[in-house]
Protein backbone atom coordinates (compact mmCIF):
# COMPACT_ATOMS: atom_id res chain seq x y z
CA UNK A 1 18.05 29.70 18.36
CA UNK A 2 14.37 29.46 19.07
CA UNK A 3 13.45 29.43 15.12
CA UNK A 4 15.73 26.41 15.03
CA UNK A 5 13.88 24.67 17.83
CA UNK A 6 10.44 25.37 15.74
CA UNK A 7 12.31 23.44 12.95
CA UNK A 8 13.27 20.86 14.64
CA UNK A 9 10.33 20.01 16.09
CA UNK A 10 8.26 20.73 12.66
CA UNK A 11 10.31 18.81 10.76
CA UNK A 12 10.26 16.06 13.35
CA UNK A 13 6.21 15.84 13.48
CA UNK A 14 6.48 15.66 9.68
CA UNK A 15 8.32 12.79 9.77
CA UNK A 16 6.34 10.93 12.82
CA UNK A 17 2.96 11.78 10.24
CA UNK A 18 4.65 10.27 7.38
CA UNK A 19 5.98 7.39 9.17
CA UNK A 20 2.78 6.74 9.99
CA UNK A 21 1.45 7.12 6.74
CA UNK A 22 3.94 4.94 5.06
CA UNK A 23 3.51 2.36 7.60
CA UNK A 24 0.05 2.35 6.50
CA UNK A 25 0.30 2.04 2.74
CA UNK A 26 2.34 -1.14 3.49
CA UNK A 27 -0.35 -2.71 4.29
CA UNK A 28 -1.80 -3.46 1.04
CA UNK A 29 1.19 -4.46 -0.30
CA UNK A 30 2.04 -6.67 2.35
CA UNK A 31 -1.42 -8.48 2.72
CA UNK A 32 -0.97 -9.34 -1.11
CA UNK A 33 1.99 -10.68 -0.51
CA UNK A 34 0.79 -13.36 1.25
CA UNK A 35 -2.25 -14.46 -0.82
CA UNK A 36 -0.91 -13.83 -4.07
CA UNK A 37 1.40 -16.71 -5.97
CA UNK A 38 4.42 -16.87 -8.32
CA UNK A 39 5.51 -13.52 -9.92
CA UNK A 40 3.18 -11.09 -8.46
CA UNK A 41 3.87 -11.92 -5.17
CA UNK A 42 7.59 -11.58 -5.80
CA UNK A 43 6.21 -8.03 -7.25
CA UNK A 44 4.36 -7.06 -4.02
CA UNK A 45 7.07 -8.32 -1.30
CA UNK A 46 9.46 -5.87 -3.26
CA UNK A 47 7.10 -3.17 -3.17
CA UNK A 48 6.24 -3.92 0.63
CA UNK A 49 10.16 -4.17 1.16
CA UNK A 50 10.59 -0.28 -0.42
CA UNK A 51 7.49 1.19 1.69
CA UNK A 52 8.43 -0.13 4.84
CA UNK A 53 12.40 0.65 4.50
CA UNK A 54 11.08 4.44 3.59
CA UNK A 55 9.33 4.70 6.79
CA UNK A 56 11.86 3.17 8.75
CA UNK A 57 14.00 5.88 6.89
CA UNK A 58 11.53 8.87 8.46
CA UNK A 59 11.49 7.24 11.88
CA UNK A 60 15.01 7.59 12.30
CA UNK A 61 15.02 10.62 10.50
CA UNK A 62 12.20 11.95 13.62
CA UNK A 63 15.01 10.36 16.35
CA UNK A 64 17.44 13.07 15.45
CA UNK A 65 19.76 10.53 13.53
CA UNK A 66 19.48 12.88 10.18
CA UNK A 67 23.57 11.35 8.98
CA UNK A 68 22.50 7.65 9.79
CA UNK A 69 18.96 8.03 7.60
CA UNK A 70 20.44 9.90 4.72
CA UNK A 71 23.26 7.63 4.84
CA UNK A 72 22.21 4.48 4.85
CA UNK A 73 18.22 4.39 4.77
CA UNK A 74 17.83 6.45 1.99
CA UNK A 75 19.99 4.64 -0.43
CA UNK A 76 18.65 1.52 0.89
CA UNK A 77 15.22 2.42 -0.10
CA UNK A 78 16.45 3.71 -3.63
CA UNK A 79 18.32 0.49 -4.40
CA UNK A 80 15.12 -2.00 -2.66
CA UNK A 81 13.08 0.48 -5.11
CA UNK A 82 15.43 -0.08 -8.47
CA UNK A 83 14.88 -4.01 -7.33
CA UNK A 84 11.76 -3.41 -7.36
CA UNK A 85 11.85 -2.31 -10.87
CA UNK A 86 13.99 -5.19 -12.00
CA UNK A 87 11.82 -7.45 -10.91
CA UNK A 88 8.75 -5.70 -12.62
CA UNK A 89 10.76 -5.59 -15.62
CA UNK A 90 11.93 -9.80 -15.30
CA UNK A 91 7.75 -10.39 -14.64
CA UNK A 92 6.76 -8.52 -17.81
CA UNK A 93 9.71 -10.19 -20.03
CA UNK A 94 8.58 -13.27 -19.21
CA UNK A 95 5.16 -12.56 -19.39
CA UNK A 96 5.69 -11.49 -23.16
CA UNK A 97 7.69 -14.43 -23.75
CA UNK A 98 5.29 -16.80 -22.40
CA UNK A 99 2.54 -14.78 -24.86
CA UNK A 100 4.46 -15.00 -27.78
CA UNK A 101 5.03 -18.54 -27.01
CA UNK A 102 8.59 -19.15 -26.62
């Protein structure tokens, strides 16, 4: 029982730290967001929008709540994250379209 209690609490100061952490590296993202224009901001809100939803993941991950944040958070994240790539992958089509000029 007690080994399970050192888990717990382990596991749950893991998470706070990379709550915190994550938190953090949304920062960048987010600050670009706002002074950037046209396609790379869409490009950084979608990256902000997948950092943020992965800490909010951890932080109810740290609450206990392990069902709700593998449930719902974490596939959240992955599909914010696969819209993240879409977009990347829309920005760089038309990019090359626009180079090729057509």
């Amino acid at each position: 029982m007690k080994n399970n209690l050192v888990k717990v609490a382990i596991e749950s100061e893991l998470d706070l730290l990379s709550a915190v952490m994550i938190f953090f590296a949304a920062i960048v993202p987010a600050y670009l967001s706002f002074n950037l224009k046209g396609d790379l901001s869409k490009l950084t809100i979608a990256l902000a929008a997948f950092i943020v939803l992965h800490g909010v993941y951890h932080v109810v991950r740290m609450q206990g709540i392990e069902s709700m944040a593998e449930s719902v958070f974490e596939p959240a994240s992955v599909m914010v994250l696969i819209a993240f790539g879409a977009t990347y992958l829309g920005v760089t089509y038309k990019k090359k379209q626009e180079a090729s000029g057509r």
